[in-house]
Protein backbone atom coordinates (compact mmCIF):
# COMPACT_ATOMS: atom_id res chain seq x y z
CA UNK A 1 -5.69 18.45 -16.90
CA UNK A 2 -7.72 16.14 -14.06
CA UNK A 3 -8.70 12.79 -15.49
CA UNK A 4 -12.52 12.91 -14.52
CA UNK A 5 -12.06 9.24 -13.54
CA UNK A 6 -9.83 10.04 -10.86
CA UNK A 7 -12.44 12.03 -8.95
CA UNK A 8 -13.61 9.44 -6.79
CA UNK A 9 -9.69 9.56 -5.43
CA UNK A 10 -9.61 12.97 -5.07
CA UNK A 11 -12.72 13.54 -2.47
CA UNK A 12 -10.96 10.84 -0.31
CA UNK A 13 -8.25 12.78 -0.49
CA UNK A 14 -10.14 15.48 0.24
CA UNK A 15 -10.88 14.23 3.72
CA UNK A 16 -7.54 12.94 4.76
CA UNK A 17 -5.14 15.45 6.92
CA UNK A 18 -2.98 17.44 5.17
CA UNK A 19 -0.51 15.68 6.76
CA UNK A 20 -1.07 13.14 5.43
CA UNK A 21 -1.36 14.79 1.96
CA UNK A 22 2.05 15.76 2.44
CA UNK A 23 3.29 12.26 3.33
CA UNK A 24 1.69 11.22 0.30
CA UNK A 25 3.22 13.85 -2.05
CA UNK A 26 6.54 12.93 -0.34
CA UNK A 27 6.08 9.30 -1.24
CA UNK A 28 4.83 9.72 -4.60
CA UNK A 29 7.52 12.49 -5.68
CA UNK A 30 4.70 15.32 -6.35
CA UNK A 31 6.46 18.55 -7.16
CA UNK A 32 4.04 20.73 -7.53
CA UNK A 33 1.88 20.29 -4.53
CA UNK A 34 -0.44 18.08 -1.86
CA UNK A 35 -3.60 19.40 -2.63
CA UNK A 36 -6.35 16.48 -3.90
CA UNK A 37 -6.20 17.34 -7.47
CA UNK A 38 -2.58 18.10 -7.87
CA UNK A 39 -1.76 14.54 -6.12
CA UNK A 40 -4.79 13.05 -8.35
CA UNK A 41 -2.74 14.76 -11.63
CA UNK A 42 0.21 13.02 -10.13
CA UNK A 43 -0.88 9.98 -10.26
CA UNK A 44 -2.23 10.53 -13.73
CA UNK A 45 1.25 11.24 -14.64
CA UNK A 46 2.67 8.46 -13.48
CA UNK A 47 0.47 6.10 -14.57
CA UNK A 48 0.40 7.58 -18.22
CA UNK A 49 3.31 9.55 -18.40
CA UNK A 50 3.04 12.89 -20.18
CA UNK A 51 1.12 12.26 -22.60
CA UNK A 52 -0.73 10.20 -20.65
CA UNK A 53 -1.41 12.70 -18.07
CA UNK A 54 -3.47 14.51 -20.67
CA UNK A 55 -5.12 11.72 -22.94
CA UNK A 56 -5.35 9.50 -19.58
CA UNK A 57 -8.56 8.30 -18.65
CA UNK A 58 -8.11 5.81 -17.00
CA UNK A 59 -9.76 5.19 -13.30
CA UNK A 60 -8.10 4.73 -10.68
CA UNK A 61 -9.35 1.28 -9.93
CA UNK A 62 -8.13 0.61 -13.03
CA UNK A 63 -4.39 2.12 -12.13
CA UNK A 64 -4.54 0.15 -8.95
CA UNK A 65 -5.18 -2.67 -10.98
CA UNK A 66 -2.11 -2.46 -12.99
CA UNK A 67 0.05 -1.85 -9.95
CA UNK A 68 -1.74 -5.17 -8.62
CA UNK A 69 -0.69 -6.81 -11.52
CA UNK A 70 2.51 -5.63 -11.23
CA UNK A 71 3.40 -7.61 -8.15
CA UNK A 72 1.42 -10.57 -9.53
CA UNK A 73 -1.29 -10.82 -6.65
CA UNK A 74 -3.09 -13.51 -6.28
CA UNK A 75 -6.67 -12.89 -8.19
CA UNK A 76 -8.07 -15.94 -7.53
CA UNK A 77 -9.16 -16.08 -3.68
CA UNK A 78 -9.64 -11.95 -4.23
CA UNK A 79 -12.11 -12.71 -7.14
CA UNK A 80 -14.00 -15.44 -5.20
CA UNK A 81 -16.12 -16.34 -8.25
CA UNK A 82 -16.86 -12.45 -9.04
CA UNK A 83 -15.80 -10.49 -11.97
CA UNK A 84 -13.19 -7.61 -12.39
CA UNK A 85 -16.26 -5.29 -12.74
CA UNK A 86 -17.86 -5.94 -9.28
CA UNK A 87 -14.81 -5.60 -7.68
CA UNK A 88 -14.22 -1.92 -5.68
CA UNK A 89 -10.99 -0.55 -6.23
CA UNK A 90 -10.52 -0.67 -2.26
CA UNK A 91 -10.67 -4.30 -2.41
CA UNK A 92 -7.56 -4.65 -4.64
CA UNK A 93 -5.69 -1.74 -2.70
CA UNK A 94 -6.29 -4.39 0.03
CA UNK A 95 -5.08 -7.25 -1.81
CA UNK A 96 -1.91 -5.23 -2.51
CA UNK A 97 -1.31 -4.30 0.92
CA UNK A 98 -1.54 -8.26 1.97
CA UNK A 99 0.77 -9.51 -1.22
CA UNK A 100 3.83 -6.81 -0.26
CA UNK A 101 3.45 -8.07 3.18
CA UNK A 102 3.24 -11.33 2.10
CA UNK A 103 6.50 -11.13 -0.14
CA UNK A 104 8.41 -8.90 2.59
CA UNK A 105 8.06 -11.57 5.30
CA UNK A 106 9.24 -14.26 2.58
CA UNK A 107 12.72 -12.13 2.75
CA UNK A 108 12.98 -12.19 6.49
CA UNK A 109 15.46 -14.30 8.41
CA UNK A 110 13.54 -16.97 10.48
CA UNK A 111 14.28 -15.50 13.09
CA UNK A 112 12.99 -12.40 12.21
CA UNK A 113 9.89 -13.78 10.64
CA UNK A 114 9.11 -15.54 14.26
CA UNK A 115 9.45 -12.03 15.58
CA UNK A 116 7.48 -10.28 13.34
CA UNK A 117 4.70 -13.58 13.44
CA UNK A 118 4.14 -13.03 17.34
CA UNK A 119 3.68 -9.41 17.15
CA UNK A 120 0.87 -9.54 14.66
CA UNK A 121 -0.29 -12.85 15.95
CA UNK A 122 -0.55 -11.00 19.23
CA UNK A 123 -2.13 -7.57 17.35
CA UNK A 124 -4.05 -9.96 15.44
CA UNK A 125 -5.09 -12.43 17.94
CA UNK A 126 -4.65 -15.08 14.92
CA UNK A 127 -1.42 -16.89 15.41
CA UNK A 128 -2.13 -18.17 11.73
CA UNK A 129 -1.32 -15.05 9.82
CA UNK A 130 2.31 -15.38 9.09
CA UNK A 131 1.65 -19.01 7.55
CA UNK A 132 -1.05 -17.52 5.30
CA UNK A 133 1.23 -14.67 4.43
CA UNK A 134 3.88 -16.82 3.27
CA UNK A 135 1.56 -18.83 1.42
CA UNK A 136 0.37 -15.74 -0.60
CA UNK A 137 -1.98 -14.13 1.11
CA UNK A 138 -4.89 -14.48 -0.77
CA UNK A 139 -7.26 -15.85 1.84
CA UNK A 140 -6.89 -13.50 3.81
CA UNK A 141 -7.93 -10.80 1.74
CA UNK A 142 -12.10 -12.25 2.78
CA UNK A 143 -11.52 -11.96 6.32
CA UNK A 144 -8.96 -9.70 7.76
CA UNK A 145 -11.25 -6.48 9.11
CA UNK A 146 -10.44 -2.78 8.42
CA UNK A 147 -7.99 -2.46 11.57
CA UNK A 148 -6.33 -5.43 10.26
CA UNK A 149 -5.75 -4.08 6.86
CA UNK A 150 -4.91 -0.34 8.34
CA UNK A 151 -1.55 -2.35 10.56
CA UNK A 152 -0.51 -3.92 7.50
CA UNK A 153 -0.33 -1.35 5.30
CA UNK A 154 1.70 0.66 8.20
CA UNK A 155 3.84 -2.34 8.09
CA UNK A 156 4.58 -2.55 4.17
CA UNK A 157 4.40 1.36 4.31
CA UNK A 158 7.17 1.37 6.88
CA UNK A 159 9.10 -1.63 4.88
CA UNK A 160 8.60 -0.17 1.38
CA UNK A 161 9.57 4.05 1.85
CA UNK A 162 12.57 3.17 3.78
CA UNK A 163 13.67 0.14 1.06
CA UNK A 164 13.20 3.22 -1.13
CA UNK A 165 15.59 5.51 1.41
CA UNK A 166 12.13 7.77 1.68
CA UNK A 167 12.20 8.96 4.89
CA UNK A 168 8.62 10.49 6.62
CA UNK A 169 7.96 11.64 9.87
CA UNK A 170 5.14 9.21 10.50
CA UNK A 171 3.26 9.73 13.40
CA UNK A 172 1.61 6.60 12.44
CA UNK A 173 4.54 4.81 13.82
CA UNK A 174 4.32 5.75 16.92
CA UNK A 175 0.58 5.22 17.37
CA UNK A 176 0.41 1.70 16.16
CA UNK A 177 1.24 -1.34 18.18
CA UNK A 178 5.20 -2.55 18.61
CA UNK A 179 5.02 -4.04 15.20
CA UNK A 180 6.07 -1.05 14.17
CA UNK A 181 9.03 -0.70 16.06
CA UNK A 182 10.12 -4.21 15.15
CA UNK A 183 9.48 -3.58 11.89
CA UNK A 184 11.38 0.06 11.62
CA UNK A 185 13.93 -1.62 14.76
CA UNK A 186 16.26 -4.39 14.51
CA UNK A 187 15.12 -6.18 11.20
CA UNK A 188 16.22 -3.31 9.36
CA UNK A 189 14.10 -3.13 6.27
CA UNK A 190 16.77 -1.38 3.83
CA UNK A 191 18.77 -4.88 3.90
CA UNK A 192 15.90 -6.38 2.08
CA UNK A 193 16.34 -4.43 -0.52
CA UNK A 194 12.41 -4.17 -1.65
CA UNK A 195 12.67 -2.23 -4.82
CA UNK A 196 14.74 -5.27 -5.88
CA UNK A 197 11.53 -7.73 -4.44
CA UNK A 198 9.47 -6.02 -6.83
CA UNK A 199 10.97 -4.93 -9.73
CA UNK A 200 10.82 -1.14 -9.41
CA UNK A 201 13.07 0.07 -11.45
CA UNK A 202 10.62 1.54 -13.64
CA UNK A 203 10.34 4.85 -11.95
CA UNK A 204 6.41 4.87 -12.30
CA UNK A 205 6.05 1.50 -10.33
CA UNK A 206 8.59 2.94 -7.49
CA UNK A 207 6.47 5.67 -6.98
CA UNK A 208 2.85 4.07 -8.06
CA UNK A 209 3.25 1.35 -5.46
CA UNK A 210 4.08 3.22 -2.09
CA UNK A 211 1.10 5.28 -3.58
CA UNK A 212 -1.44 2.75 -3.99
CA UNK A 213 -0.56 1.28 -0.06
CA UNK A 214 -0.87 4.76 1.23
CA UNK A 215 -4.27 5.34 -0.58
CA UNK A 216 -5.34 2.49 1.35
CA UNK A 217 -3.91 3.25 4.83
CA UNK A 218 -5.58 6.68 4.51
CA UNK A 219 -9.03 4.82 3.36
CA UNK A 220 -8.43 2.57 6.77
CA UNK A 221 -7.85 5.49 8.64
CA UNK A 222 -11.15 7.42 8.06
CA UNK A 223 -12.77 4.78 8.75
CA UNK A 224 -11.43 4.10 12.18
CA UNK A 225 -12.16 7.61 12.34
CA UNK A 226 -8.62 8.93 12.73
């Protein structure tokens, strides 16, 4: 059964590529399909369980808010004096995005971190990012723009499936700047071990997280117009 509230997912779904459908199904462990509402019942699964997935109505902001909560982002600089309500769910997809980056580049060797500061320093042209990353992240989440957002969720997409041994045939990678082959390269994300970083032993949380970050790189990547 679809949770209602879980439409507004499904018609963005509805306009990513099926490859990205697939990617998503892949990450998120959907048996029984990539179509919108079958990945939308997935999530309702996951977040609910079984009985959940047919009592469950909650929204999605309101599963992207757990997942947020989760891996204890930063409210504060995201609320900026607002309240939950007037929040959009793509705002806190956002803010999760930033806080796995955030705690990923926190695990890197210094020399790695220099590394991985130049390239999106360079990407970025704002040689200030990695300082703001380690420091949490959260103001950033007012100013970074779409294209921003839409590298760093390639980045903690890249660092997160393969911490989780999920291996996808991203063209992503190979279209994004040589972050990504830094990232995927010689730092060697598995050795971080990020389902350790964030507690995902709870199978719903390995899966729900990956999700939520590729929810948002697809929502970035419509509207670049990819």
């Amino acid at each position: 059964m679809i949770n209602p509230e879980l439409a507004a997912l499904e018609q963005l779904l509805a306009m990513a590529s099926e490859e990205d459908r697939r990617n998503l199904q892949e990450v998120i462990k959907a048996e029984f399909g990539s179509s919108p509402k079958l990945l939308c019942d997935h999530f309702n699964f996951l977040h609910g369980g079984f009985a959940g997935q047919l009592w469950n109505r909650s929204s999605w902001k309101q599963l992207v808010t757990d997942v947020a909560d989760h891996i204890k982002i930063d409210w504060s600089p995201l609320l900026r004096g607002r309240h939950w309500d007037d929040l959009p769910a793509a705002e806190i997809e956002d803010a999760v995005v930033v806080t796995v980056v955030g705690k990923i580049v926190q695990n890197l060797s210094n020399e790695d971190r220099k590394r991985l500061a130049r390239e999106l320093g360079t990407a970025f042209d704002d040689p200030d990012i990695i300082p703001e990353l380690l420091a949490g992240g959260g103001m950033l989440f007012a100013r970074l723009s779409g294209i921003q957002i839409y590298l760093l969720a390639t980045t903690a997409l890249g660092a997160i499936t393969a911490g989780l041994g999920i291996t996808l045939p991203f063209a992503i990678y190979a279209a994004m700047t040589t972050t990504i082959g830094v990232i995927l390269g010689p730092i060697g994300w598995t050795a971080l071990a990020i389902s350790a970083l964030f507690s995902l032993s709870q199978a719903n949380y390995a899966k729900l997280l990956p999700g939520v970050i590729y929810v948002s790189y697809i929502r970035h990547k419509l509207d670049q117009g990819n």
